[in-house]
Structure formats: C-alpha cells, structure tokens
Protein backbone atom coordinates (compact mmCIF):
# COMPACT_ATOMS: atom_id res chain seq x y z
CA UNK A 1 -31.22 -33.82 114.05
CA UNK A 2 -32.50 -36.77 112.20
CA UNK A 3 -30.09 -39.46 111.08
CA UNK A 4 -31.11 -39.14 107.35
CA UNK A 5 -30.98 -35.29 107.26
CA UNK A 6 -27.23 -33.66 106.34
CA UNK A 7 -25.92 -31.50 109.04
CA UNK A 8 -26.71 -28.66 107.04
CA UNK A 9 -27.75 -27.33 103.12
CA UNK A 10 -25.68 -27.86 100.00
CA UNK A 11 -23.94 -25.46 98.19
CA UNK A 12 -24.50 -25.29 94.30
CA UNK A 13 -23.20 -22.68 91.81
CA UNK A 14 -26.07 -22.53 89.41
CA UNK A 15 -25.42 -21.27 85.72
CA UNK A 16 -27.55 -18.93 83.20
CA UNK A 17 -25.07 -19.92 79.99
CA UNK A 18 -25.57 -16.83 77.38
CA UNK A 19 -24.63 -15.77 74.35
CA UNK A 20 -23.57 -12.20 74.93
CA UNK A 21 -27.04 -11.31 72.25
CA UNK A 22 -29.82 -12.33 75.10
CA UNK A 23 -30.12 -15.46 74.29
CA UNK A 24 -29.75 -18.68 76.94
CA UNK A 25 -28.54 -21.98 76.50
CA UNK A 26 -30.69 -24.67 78.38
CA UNK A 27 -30.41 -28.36 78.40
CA UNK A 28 -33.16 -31.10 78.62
CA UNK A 29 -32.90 -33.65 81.48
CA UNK A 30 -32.69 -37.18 80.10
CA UNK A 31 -34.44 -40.59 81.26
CA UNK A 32 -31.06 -40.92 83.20
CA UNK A 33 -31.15 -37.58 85.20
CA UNK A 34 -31.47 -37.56 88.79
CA UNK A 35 -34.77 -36.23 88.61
CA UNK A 36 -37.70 -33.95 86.68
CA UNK A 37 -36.74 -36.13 83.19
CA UNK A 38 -37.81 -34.25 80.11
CA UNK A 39 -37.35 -30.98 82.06
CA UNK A 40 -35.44 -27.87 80.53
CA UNK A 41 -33.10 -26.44 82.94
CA UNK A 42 -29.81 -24.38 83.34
CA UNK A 43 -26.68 -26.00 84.69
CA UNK A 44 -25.51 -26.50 88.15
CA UNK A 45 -23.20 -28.56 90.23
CA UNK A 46 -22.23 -28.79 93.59
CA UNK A 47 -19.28 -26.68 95.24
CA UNK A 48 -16.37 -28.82 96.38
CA UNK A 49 -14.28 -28.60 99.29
CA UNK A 50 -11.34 -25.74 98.68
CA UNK A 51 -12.82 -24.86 95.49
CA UNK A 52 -13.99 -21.13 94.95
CA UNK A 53 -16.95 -20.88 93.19
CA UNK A 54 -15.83 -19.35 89.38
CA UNK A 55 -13.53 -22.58 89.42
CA UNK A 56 -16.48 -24.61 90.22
CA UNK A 57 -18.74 -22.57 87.56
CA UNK A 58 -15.35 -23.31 84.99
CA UNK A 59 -15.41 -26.46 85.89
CA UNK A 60 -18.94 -27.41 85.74
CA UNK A 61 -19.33 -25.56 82.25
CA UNK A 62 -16.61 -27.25 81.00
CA UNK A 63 -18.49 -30.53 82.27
CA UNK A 64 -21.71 -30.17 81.40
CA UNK A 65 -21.16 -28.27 78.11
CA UNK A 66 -17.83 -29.39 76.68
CA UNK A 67 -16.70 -25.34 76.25
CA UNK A 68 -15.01 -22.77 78.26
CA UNK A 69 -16.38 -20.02 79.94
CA UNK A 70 -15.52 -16.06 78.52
CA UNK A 71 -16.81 -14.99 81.56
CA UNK A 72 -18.37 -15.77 85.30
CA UNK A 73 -20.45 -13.19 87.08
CA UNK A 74 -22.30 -13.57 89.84
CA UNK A 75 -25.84 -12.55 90.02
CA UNK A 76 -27.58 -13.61 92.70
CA UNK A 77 -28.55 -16.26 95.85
CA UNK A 78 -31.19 -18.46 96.58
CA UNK A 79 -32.02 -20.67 99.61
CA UNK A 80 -33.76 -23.40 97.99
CA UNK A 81 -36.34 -26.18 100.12
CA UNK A 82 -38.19 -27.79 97.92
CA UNK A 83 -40.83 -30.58 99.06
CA UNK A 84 -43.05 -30.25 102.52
CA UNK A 85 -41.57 -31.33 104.68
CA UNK A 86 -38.18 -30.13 103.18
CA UNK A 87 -36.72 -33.29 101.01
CA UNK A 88 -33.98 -31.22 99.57
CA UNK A 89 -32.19 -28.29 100.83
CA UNK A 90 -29.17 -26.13 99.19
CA UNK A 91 -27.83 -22.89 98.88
CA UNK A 92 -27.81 -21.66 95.01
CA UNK A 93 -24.86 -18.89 93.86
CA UNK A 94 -26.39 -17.70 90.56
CA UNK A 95 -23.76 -17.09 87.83
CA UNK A 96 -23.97 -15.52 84.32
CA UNK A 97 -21.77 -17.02 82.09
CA UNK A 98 -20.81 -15.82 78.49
CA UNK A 99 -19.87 -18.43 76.47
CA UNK A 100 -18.95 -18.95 72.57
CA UNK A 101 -22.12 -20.72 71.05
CA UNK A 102 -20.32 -22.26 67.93
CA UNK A 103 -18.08 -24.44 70.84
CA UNK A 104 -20.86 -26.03 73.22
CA UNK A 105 -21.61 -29.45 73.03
CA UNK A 106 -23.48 -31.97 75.66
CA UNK A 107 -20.43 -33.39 77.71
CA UNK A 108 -22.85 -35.24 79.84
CA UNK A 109 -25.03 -37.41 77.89
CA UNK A 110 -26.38 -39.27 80.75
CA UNK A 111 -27.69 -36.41 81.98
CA UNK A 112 -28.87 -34.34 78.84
CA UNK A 113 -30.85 -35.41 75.82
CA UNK A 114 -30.47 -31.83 74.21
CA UNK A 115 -28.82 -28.85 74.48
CA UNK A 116 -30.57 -25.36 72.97
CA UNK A 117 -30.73 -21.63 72.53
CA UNK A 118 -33.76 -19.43 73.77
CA UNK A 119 -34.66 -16.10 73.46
CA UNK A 120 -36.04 -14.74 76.79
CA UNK A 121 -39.80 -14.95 75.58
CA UNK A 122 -39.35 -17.91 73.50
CA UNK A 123 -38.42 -20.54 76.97
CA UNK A 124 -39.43 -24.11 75.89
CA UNK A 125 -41.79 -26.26 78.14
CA UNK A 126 -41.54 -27.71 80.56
CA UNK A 127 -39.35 -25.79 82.65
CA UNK A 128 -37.79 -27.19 86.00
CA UNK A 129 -38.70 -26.22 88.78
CA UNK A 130 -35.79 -24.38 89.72
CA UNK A 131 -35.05 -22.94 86.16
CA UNK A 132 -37.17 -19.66 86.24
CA UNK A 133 -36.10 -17.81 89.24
CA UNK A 134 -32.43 -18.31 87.98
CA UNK A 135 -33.58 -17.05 84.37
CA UNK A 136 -34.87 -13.99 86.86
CA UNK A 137 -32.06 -13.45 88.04
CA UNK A 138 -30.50 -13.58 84.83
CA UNK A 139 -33.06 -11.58 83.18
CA UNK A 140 -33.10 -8.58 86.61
CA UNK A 141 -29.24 -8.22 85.48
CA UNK A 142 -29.46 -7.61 81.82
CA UNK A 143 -32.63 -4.81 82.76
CA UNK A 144 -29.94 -3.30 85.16
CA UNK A 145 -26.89 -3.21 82.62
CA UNK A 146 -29.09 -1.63 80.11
C-alpha cells in the first residue's frame, strides 16, 4: 500500500434534509469549502469512532444547519471513488432527514454561502458531483412510500 493512501475508505453519513412536503434543503459551498466552491450539495460528515450513525446524522444536522432533526432514516449506500486513479475514496450511508424549515439556519459559514429549498424538478445549478445520486436515493424512497 502506498504511504499516502489510508489503509482503507472513509465512512460518511450523507443527508437529503426535507421538509416532510417534497421539498429539499441544499446548501451552496463557499470560497472556503474544501472543494467544488459555488456547488449546491446536501450535507455530510464523517462517522467518528464509537459513534452510530443517526448520532452522527444528529450531530452533523445540528452542525451544519443549526436545527434538530424530527427524524433519521436510512435510505441507501454508496461506494464512492472519485478521480482516476482514485484520489478520494469513502463509503456514503444515505439518510433522509425531516426537519422543521422555519428553524434551519447555516451553522457553518465557512463552509456555506447559502442555504435553500428545492422542489425535486426545480434543483439549482450547479450541482456537486456527489449531490444527485443521493437526491436518487432520496427521490427512489418517496416513489416507494407513495
């Protein structure tokens, strides 16, 4: 294994925020973001060690949008490489979470310069490159509830 290459993939609970009505909340990446500024995405963070993942999804919610989730379902799993030859590597847990639109807020300006409702076939542009297959996801488990 190469010195500069982590023994294995990350683990990262990514989050479709709704409103209960179809409608997702998505945040634009800022100057300051690790990467793809001026991107629209969903929200994410890493899993930490001993932490389950709907106390990383609380956590990261609470984080990223300054609210508290109503509720944490999971929804689906993605191996994601991205770049050739694989730069990046992680394991994404996809999560639907209901939360109360009047209370969200960007609690991480550094990262976000805006925070947003959609309607599924209203998405603003540009997307990042992650963000549709978790809207997918998000999208496959409303067509199955209804």
């Amino acid at each position: 294994m190469a010195a500069d290459r982590p023994a294995g993939p990350s683990v990262s609970c990514v989050f479709v925020c709704h409103d209960g009505a179809g409608r997702v909340l998505l945040a634009r990446r800022s100057a300051a973001a690790r990467d793809a500024a001026g991107t629209w995405d969903t929200g994410a963070g890493a899993l930490e060690w001993g932490e389950t993942f709907e106390r990383a999804v609380a956590r990261e919610v609470r984080e990223e949008y300054a609210t508290e989730a109503l509720s944490i379902e999971t929804i689906g799993v993605r191996n994601v490489l991205r770049g050739d030859p694989v730069e990046t590597h992680w394991v994404a847990v996809v999560f639907a979470v209901a939360v109360d639109p009047e209370r969200v807020a960007i609690g991480e300006p550094h990262k976000f310069d805006a925070l947003e409702w959609f309607a599924p076939d209203a998405l603003p542009t540009p997307l990042h490159s992650q963000c549709a297959a978790g809207l997918d996801l998000f999208h496959d488990r409303l067509n199955r509830t209804r």
